[in-house]
N, C-alpha and C. Protein backbone atom coordinates (compact mmCIF):
# COMPACT_ATOMS: atom_id res chain seq x y z
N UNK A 1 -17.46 -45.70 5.42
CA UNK A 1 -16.36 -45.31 4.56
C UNK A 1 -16.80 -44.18 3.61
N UNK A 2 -18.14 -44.52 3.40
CA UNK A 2 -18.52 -43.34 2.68
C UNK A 2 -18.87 -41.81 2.84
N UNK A 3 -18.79 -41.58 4.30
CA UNK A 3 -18.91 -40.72 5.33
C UNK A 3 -17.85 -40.25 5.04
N UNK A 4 -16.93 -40.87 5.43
CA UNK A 4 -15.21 -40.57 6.02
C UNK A 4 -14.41 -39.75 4.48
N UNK A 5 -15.01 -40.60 3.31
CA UNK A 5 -15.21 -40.09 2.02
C UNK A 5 -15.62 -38.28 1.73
N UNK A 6 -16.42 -38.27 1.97
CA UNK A 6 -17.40 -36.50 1.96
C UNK A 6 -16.96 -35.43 3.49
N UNK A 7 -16.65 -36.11 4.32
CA UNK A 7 -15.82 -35.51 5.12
C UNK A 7 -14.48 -34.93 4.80
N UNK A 8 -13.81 -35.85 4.37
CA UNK A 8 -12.52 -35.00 3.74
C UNK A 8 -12.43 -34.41 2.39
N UNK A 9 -13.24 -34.99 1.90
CA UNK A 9 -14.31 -33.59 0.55
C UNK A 9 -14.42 -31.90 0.95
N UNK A 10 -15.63 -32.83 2.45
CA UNK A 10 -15.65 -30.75 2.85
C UNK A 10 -14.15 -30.24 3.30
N UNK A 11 -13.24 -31.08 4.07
CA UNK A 11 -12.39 -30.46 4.59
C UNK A 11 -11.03 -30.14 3.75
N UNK A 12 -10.84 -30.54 2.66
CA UNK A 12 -10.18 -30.33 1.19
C UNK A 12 -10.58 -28.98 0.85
N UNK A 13 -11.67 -28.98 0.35
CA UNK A 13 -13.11 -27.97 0.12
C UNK A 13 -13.14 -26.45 1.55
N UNK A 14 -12.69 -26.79 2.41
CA UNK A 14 -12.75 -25.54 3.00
C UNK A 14 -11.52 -24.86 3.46
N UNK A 15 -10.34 -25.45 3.50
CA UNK A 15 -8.56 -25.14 3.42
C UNK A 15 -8.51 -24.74 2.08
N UNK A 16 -9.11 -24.86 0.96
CA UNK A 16 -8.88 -24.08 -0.65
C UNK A 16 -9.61 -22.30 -0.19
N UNK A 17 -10.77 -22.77 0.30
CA UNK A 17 -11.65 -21.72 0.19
C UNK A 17 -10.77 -20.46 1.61
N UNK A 18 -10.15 -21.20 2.47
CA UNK A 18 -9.46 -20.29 3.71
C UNK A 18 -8.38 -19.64 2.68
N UNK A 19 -7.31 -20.35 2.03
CA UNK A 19 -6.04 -20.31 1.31
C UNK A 19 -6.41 -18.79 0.11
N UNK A 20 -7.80 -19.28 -0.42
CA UNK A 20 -8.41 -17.96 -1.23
C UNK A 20 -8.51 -17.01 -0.88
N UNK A 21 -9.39 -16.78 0.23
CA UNK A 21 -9.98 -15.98 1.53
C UNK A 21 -8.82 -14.97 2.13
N UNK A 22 -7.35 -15.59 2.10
CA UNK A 22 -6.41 -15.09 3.09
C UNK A 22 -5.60 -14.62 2.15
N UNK A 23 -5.51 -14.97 1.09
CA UNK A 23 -4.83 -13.85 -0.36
C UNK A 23 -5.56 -13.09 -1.33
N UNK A 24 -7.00 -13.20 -1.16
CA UNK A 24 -7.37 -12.35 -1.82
C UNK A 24 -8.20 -11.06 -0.98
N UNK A 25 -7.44 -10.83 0.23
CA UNK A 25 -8.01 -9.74 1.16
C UNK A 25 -6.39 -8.31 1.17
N UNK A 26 -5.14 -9.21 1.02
CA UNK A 26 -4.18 -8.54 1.23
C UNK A 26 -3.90 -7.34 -0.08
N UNK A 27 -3.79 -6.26 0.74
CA UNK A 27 -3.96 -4.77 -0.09
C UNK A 27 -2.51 -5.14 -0.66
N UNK A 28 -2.69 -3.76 -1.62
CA UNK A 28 -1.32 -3.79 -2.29
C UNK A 28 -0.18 -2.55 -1.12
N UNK A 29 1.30 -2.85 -1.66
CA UNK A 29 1.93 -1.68 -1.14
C UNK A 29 1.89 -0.62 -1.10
N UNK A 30 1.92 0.37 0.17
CA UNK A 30 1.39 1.64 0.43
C UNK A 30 2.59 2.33 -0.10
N UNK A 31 3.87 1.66 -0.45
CA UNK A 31 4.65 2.96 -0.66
C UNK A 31 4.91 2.84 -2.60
N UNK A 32 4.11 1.87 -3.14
CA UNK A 32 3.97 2.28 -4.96
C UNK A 32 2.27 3.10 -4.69
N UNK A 33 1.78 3.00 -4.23
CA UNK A 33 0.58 3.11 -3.98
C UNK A 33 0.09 5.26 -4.48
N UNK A 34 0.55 5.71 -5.24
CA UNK A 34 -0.01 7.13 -5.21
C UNK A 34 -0.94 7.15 -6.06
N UNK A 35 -1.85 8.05 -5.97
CA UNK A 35 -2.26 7.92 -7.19
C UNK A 35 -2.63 9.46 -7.17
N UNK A 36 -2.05 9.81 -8.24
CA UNK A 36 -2.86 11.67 -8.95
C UNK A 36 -3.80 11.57 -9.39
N UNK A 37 -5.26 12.76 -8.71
CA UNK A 37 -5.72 13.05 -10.00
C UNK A 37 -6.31 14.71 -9.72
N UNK A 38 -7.37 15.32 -10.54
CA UNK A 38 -7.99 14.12 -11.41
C UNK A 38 -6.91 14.07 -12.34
N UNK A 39 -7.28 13.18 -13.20
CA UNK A 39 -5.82 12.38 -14.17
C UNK A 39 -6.05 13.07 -15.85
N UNK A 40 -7.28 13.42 -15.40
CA UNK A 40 -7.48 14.06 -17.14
C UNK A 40 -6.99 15.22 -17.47
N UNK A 41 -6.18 15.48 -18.48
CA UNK A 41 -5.28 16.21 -19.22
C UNK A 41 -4.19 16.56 -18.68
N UNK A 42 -3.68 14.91 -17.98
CA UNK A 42 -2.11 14.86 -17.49
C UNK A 42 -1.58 13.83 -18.14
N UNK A 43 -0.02 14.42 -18.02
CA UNK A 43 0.49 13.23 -18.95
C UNK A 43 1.47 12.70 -17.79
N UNK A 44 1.65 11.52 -17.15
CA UNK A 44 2.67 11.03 -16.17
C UNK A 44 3.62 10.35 -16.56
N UNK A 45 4.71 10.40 -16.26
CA UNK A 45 6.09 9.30 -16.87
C UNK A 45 6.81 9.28 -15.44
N UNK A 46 7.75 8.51 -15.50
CA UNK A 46 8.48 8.36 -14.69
C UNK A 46 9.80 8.75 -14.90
N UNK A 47 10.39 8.92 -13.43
CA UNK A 47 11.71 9.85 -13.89
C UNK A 47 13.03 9.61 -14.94
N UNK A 48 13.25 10.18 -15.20
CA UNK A 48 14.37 10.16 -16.88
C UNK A 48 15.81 10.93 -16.34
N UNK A 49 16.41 9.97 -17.40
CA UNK A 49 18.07 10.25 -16.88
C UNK A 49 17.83 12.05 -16.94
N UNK A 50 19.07 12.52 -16.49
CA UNK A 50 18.84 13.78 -16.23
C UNK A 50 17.98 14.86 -15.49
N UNK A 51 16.57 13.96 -15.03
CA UNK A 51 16.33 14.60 -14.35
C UNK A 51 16.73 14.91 -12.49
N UNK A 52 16.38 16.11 -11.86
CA UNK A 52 17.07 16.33 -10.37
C UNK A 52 16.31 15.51 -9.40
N UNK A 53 17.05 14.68 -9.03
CA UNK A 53 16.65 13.71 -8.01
C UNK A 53 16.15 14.84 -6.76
N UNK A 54 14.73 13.82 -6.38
CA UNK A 54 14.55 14.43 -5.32
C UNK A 54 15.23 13.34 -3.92
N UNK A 55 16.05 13.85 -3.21
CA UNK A 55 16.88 12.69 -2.21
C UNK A 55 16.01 12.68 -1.27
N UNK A 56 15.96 11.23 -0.25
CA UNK A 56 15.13 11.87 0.80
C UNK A 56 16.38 12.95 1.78
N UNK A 57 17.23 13.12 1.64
CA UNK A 57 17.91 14.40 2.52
C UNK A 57 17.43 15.75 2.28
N UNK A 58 17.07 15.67 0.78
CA UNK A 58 16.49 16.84 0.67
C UNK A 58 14.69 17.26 1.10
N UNK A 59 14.21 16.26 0.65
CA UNK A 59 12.89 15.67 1.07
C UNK A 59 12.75 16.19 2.68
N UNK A 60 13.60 15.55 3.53
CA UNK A 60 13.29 15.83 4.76
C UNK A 60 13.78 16.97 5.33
N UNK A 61 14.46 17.64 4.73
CA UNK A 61 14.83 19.30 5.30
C UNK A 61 13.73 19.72 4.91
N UNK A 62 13.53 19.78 3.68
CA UNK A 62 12.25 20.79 3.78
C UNK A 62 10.93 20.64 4.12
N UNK A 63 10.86 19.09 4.81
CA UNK A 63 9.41 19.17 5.67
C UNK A 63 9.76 18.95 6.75
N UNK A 64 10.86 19.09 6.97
CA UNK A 64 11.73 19.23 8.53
C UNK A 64 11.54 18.05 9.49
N UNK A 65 11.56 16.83 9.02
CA UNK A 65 11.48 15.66 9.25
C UNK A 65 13.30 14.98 9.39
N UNK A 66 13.06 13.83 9.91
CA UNK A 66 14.26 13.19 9.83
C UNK A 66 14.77 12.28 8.82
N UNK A 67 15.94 12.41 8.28
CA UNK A 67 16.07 11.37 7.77
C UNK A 67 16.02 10.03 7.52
N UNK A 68 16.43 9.52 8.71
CA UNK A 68 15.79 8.04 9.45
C UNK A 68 14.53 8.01 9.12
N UNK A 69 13.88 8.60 9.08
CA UNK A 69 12.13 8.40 9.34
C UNK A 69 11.62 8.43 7.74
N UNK A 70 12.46 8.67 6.83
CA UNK A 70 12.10 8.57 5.63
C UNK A 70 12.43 7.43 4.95
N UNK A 71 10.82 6.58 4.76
CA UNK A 71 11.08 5.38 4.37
C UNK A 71 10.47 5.42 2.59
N UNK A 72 10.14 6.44 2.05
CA UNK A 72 9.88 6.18 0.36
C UNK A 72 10.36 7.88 -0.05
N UNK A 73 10.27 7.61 -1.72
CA UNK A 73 10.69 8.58 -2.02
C UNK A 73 10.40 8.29 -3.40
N UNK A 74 9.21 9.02 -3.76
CA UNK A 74 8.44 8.38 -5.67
C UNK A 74 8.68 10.33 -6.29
N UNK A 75 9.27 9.97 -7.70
CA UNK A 75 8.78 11.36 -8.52
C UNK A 75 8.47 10.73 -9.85
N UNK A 76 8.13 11.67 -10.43
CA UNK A 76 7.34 11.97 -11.71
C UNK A 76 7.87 13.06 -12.51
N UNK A 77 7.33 12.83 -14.21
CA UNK A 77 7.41 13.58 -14.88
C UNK A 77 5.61 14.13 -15.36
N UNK A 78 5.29 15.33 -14.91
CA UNK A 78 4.03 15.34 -14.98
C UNK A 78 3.54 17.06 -15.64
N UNK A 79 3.01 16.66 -16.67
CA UNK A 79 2.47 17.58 -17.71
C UNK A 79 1.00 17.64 -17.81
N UNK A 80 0.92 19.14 -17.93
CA UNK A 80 -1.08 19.28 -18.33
C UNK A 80 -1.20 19.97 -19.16
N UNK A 81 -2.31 19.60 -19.47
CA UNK A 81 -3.08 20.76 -20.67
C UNK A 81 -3.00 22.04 -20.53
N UNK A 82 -3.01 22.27 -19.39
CA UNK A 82 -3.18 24.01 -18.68
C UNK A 82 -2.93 24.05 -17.26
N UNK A 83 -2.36 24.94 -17.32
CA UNK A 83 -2.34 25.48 -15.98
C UNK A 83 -2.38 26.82 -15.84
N UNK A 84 -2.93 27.10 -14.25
CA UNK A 84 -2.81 26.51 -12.90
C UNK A 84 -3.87 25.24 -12.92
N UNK A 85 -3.10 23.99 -12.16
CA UNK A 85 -3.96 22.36 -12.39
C UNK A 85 -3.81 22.26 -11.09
N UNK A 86 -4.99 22.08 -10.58
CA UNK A 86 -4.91 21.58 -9.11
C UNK A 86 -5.12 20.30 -9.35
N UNK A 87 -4.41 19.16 -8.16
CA UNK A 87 -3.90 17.76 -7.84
C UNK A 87 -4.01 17.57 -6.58
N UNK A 88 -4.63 16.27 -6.36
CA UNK A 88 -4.43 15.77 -4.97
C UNK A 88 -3.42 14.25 -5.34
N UNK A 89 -2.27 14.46 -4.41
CA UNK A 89 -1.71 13.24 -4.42
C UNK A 89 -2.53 12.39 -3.29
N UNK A 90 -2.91 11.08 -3.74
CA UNK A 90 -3.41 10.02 -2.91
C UNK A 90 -2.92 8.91 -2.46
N UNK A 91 -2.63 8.93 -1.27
CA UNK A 91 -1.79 8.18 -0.44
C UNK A 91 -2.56 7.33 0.55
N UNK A 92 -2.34 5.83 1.08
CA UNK A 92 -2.86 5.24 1.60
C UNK A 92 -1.97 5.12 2.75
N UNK A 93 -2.12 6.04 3.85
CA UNK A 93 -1.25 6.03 5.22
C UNK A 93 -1.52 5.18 6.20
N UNK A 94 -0.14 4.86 6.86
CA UNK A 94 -0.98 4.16 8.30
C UNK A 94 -1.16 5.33 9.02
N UNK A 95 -1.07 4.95 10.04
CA UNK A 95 -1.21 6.02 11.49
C UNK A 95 -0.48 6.76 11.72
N UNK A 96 1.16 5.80 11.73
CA UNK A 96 1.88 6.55 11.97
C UNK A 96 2.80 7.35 10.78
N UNK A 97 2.40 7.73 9.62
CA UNK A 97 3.02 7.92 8.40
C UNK A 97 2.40 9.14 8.10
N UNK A 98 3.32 10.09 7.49
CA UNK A 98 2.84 11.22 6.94
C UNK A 98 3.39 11.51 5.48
N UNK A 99 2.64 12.34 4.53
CA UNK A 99 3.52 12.29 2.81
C UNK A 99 3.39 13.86 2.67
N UNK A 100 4.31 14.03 1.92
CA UNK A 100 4.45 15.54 1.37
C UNK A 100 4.77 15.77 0.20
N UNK A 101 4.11 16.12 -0.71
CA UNK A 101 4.61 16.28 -2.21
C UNK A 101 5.39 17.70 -2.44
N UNK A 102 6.60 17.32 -3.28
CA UNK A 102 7.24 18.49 -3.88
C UNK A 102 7.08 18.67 -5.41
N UNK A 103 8.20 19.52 -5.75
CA UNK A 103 7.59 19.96 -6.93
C UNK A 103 9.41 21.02 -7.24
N UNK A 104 9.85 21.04 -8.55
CA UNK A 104 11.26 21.05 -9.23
C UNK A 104 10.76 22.23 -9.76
N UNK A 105 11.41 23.60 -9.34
CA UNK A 105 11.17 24.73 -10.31
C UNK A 105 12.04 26.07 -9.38
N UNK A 106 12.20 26.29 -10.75
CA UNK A 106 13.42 27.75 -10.36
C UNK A 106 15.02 26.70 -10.11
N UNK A 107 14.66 25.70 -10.04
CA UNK A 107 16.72 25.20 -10.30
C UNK A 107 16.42 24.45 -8.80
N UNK A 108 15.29 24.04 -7.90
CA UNK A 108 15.88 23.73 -6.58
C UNK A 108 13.84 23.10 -6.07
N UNK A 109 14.16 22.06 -5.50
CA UNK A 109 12.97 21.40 -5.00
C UNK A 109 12.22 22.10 -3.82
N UNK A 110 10.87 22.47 -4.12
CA UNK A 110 9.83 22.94 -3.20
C UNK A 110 8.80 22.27 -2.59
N UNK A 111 8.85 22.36 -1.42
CA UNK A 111 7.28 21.92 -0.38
C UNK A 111 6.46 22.12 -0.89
N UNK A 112 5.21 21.49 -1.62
CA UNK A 112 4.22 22.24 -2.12
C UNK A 112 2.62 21.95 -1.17
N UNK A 113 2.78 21.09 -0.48
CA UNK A 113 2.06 20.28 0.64
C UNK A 113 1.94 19.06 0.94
N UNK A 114 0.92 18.52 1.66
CA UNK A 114 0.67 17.35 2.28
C UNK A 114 -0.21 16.40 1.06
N UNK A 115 0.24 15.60 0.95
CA UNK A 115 -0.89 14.48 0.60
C UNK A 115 -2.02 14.24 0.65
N UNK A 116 -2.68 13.83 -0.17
CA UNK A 116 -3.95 13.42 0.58
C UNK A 116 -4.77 15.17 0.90
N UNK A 117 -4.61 15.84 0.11
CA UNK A 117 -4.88 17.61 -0.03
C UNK A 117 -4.47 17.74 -1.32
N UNK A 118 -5.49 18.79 -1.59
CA UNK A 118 -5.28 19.44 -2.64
C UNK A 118 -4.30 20.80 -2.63
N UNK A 119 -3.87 20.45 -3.74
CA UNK A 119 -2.66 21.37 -4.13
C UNK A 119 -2.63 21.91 -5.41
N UNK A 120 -2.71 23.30 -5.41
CA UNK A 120 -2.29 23.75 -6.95
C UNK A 120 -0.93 24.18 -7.43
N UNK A 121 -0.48 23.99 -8.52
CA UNK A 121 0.54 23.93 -8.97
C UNK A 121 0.62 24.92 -10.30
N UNK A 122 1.23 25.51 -10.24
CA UNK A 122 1.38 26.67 -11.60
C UNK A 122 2.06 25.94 -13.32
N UNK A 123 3.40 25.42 -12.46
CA UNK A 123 3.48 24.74 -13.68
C UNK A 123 3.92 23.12 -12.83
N UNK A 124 4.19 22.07 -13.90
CA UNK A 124 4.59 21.11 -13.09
C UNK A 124 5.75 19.98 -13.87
N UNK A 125 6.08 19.51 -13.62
CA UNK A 125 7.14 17.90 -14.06
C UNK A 125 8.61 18.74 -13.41
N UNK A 126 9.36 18.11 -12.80
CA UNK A 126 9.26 16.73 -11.88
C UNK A 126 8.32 17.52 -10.63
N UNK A 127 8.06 16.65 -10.44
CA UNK A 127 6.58 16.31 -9.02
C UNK A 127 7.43 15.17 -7.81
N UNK A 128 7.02 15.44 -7.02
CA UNK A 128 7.89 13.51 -6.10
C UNK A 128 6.99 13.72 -4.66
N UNK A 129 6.90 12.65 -4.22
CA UNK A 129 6.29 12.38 -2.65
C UNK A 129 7.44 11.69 -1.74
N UNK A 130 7.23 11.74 -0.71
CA UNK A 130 8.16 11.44 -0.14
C UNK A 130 7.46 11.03 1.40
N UNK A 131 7.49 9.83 1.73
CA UNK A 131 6.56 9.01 3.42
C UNK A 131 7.87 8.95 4.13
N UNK A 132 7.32 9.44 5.56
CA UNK A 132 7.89 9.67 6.44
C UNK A 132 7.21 9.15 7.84
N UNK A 133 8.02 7.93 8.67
CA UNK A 133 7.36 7.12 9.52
C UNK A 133 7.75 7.63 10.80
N UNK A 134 6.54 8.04 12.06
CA UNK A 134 7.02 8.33 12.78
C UNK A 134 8.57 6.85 14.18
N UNK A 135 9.19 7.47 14.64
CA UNK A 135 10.16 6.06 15.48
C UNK A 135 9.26 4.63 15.65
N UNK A 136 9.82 4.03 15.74
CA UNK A 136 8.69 2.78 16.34
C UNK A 136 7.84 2.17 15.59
N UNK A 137 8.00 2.44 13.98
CA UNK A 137 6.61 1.82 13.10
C UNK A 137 7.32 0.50 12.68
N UNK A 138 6.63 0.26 12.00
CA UNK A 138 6.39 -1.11 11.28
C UNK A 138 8.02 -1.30 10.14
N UNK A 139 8.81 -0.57 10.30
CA UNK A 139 9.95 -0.66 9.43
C UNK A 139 9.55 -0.72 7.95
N UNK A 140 8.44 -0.87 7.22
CA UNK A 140 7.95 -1.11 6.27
C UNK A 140 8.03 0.15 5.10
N UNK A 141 8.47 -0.16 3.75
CA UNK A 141 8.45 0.69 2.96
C UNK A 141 9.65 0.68 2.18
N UNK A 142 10.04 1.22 1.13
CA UNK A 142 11.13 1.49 0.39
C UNK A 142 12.45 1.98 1.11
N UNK A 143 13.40 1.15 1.19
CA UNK A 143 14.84 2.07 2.59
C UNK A 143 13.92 1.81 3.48
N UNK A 144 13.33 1.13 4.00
CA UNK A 144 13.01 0.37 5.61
C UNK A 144 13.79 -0.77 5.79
N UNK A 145 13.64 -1.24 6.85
CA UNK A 145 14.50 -2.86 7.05
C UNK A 145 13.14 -3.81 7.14
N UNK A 146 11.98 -3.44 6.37
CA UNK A 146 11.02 -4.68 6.45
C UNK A 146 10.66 -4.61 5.26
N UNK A 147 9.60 -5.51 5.79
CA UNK A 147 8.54 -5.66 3.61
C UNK A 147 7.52 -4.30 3.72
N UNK A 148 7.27 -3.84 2.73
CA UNK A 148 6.50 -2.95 3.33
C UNK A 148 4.78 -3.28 3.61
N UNK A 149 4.13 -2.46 4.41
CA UNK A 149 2.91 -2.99 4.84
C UNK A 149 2.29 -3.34 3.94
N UNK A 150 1.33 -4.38 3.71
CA UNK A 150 0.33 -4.53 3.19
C UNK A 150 -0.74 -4.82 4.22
N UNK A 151 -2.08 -5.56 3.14
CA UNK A 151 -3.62 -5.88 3.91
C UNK A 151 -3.22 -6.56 4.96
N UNK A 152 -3.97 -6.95 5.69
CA UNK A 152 -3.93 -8.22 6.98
C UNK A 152 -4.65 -9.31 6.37
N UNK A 153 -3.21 -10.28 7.15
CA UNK A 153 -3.30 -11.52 6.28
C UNK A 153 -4.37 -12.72 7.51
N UNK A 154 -5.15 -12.81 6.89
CA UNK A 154 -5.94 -13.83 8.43
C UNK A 154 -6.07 -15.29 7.89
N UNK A 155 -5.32 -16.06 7.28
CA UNK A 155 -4.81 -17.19 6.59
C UNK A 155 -4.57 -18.07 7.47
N UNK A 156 -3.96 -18.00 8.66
CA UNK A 156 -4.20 -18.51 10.29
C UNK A 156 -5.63 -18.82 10.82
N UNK A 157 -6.54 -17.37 10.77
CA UNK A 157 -7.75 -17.73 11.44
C UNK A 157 -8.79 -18.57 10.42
N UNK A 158 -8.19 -17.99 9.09
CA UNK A 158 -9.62 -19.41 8.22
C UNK A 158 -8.81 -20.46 8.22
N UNK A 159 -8.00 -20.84 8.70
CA UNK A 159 -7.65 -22.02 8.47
C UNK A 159 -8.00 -22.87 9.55
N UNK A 160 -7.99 -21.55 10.90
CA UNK A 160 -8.35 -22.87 12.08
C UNK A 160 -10.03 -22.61 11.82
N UNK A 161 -10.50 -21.66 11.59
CA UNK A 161 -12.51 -22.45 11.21
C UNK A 161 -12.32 -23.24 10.43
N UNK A 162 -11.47 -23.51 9.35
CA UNK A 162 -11.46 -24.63 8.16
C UNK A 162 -11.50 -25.87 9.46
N UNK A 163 -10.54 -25.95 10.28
CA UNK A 163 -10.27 -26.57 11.17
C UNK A 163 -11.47 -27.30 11.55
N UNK A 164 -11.96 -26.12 12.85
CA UNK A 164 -12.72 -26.27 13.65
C UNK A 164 -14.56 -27.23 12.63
N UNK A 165 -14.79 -26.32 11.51
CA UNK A 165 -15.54 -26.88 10.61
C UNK A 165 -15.71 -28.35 10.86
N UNK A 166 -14.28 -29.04 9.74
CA UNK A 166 -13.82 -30.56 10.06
C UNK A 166 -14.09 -31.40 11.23
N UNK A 167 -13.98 -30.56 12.01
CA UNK A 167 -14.24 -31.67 13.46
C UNK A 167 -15.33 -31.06 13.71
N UNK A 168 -15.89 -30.43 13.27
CA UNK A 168 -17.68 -30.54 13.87
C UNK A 168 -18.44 -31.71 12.79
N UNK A 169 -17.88 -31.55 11.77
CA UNK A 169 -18.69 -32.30 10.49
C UNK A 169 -18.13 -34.04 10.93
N UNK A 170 -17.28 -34.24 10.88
CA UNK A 170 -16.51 -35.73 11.65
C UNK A 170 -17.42 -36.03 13.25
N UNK A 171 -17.45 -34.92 14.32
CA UNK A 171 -18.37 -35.18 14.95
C UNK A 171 -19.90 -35.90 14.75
N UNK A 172 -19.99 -34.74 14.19
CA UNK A 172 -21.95 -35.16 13.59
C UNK A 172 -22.15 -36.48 12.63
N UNK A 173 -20.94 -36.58 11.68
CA UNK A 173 -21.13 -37.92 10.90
C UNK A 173 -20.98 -38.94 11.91
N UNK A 174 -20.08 -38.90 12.52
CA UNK A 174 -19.78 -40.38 13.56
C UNK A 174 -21.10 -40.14 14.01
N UNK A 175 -21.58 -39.54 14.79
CA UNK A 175 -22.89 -39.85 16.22
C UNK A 175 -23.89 -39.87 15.49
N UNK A 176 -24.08 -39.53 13.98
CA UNK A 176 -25.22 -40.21 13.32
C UNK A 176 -25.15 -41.53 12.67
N UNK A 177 -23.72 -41.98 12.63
CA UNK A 177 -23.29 -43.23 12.33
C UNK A 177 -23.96 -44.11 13.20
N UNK A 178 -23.65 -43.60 15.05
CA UNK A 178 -23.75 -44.85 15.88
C UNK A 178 -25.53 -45.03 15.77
N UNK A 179 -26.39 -44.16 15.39
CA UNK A 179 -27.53 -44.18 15.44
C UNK A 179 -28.37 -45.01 14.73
């Protein structure tokens, strides 16, 4: 009994440790996910009434993408100390995903490049990115019909070693029992 006791100890004890294991691996969302920098002597806000929406219709004409295929669409209000400030927007893509940052000046939204590249900018605020999935992905993202991607969840596979564990340890206690 006292066996049967510390057996379901470990196996209590290793379904906590799978349950941990399988949520603390999952990344965050790729489509809040930008990050500017370098960040020093910028000031970032987020967009404010009045300012010109960047749409993804507009977004995708000018990187000549489809609409459909545009599943996020982030801007900013973004100020520096000086310029010309070069910026890399940082984006965590899948495979099939590509980002393009624009940029609000002269009265009308400009291509200024790709993500994940450096880009200089003369002056800047509003700023916006905009992910674009090629047919066939994961539906995932802001205006997708899924959740958007995150980490891989393997909460299944520690749970069956949690499993498999249990019945090796129940094995070995019994056949040292009969001994």
């Amino acid at each position: 009994m006292k066996m049967l006791k510390y057996v379901s100890l470990f196996a209590v004890v290793c379904i906590l440790m799978a349950c941990v294991a399988g949520t603390a691996f999952a990344s965050g969302s790729k489509t809040d996910g930008v990050e500017i920098t370098p960040s020093d002597g910028l000031t970032i806000t987020g967009q404010q009434e009045g300012d010109p929406v960047l749409a993804m219709e507009i977004a995708a004409r000018l990187a000549e993408e489809k609409v459909e295929n545009c599943k996020s669409v982030s801007q900013w209000n973004v100020s520096a100390d000086a310029t010309p400030k070069t910026l890399t927007f940082k984006v965590d893509l899948a495979a099939n995903q590509r980002g393009y940052v624009y940029h609000y000046e002269n009265g009308e939204w400009k291509l200024m490049g790709k993500v994940n590249t450096e880009i200089t900018f003369n002056s800047l605020s509003p700023v916006g990115v905009a992910i674009f999935e090629t047919a066939g992905g994961n539906g995932g993202g802001n205006g997708g019909g899924g959740s958007p991607a995150t980490g891989e969840n393997n909460l299944f596979v520690s749970l069956a070693i949690a499993a498999i564990a249990m019945g090796g340890a129940v094995v070995f206690f019994s056949s040292k029992k009969k001994d």
